[in-house]
C-alpha atoms as a PDB file:
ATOM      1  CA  UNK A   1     242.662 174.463  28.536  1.00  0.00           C
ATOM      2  CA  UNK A   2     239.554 172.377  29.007  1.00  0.00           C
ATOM      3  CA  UNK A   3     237.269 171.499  26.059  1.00  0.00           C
ATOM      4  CA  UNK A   4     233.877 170.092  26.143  1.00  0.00           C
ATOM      5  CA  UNK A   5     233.419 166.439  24.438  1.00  0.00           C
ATOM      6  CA  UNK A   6     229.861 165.207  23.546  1.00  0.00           C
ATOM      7  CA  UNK A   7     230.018 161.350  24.061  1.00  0.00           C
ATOM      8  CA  UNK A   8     227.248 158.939  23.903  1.00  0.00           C
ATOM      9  CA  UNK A   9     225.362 162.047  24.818  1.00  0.00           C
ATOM     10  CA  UNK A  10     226.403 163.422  27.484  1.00  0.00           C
ATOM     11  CA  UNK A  11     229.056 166.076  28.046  1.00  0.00           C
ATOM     12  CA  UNK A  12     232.055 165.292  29.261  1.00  0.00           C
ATOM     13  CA  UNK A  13     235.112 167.622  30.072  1.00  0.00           C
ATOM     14  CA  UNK A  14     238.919 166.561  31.082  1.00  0.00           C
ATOM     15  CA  UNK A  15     240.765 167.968  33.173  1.00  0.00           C
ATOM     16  CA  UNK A  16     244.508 168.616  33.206  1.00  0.00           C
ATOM     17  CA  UNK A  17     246.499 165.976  34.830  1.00  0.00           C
ATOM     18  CA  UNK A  18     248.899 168.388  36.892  1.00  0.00           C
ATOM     19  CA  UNK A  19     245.685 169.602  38.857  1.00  0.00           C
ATOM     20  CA  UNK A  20     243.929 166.161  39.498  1.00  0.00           C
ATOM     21  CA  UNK A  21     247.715 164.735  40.747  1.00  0.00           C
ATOM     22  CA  UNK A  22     248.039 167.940  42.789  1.00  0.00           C
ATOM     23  CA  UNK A  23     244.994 167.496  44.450  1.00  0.00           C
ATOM     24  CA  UNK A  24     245.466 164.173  44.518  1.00  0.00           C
ATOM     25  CA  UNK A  25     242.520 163.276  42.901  1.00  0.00           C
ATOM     26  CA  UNK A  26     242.345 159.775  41.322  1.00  0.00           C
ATOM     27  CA  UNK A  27     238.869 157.569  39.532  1.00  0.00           C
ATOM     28  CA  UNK A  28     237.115 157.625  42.817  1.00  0.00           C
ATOM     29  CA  UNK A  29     236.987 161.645  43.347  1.00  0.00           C
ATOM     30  CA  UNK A  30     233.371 162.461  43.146  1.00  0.00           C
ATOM     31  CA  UNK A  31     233.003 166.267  42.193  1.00  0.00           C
ATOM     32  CA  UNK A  32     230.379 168.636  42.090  1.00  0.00           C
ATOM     33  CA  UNK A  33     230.112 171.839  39.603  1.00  0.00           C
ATOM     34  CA  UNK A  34     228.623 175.270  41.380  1.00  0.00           C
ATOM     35  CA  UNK A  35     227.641 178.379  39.774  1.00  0.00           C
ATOM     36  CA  UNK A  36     228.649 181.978  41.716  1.00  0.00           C
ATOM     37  CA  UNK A  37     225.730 184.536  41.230  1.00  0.00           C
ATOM     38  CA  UNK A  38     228.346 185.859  39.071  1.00  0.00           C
ATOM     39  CA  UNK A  39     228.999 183.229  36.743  1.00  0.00           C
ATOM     40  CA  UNK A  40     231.597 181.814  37.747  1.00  0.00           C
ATOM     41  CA  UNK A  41     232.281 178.087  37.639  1.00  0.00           C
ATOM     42  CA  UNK A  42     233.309 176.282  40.738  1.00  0.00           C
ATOM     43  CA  UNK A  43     234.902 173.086  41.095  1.00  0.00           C
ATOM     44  CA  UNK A  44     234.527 171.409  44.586  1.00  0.00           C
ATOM     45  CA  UNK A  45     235.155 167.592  45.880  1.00  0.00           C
ATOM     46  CA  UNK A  46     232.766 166.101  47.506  1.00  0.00           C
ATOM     47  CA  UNK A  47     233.145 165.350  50.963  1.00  0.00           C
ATOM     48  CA  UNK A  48     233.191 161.532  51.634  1.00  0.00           C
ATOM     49  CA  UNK A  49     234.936 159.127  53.292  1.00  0.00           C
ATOM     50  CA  UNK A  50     238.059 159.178  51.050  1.00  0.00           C
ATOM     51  CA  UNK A  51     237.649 162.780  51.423  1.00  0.00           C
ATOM     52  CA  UNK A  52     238.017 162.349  55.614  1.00  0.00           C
ATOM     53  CA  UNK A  53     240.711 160.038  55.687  1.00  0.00           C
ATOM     54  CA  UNK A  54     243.310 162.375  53.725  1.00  0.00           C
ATOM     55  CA  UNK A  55     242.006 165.483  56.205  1.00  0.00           C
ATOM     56  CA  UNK A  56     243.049 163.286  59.159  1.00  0.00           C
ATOM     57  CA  UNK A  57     246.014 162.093  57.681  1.00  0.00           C
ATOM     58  CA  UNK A  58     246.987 165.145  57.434  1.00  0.00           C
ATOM     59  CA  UNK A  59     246.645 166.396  60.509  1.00  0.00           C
ATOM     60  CA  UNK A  60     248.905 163.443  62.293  1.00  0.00           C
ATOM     61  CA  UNK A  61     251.749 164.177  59.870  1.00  0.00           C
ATOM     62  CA  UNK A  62     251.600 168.336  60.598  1.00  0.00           C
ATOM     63  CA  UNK A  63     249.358 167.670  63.773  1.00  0.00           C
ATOM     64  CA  UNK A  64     252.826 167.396  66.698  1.00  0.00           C
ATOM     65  CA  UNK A  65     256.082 168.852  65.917  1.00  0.00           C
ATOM     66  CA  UNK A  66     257.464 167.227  68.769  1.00  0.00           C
ATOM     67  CA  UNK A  67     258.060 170.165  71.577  1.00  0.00           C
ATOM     68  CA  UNK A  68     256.380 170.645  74.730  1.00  0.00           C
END
């Protein structure tokens, strides 16, 4: 469950620490809240250089598996 804190007035929420690891999300994870036309609340990281690096890493570890 996530609960809204007021602090120093803002709002602040925290999120649970299996999804942040997971997503491998750390302090430098800029995100950005969107709202569905129905409501619903969505979650999405920002795309930045961080962001780039782990998309390409990716790719050379899955990218060859070696046959021809």
């Amino acid at each position: 469950m996530v609960k809204v804190v007021v602090f120093k007035e803002q709002y602040r929420i925290t999120l649970p620490k299996d999804l942040v690891k997971a997503k491998g999300w750390d302090s430098t994870t800029e995100l950005r809240f969107l709202e569905a036309p129905d409501g619903t609340i969505i979650l999405r990281e920002m795309e930045s250089e961080r962001t780039e690096n782990k998309k390409a890493n990716k790719k050379q570890k899955g990218g060859s598996n070696g046959k021809q």
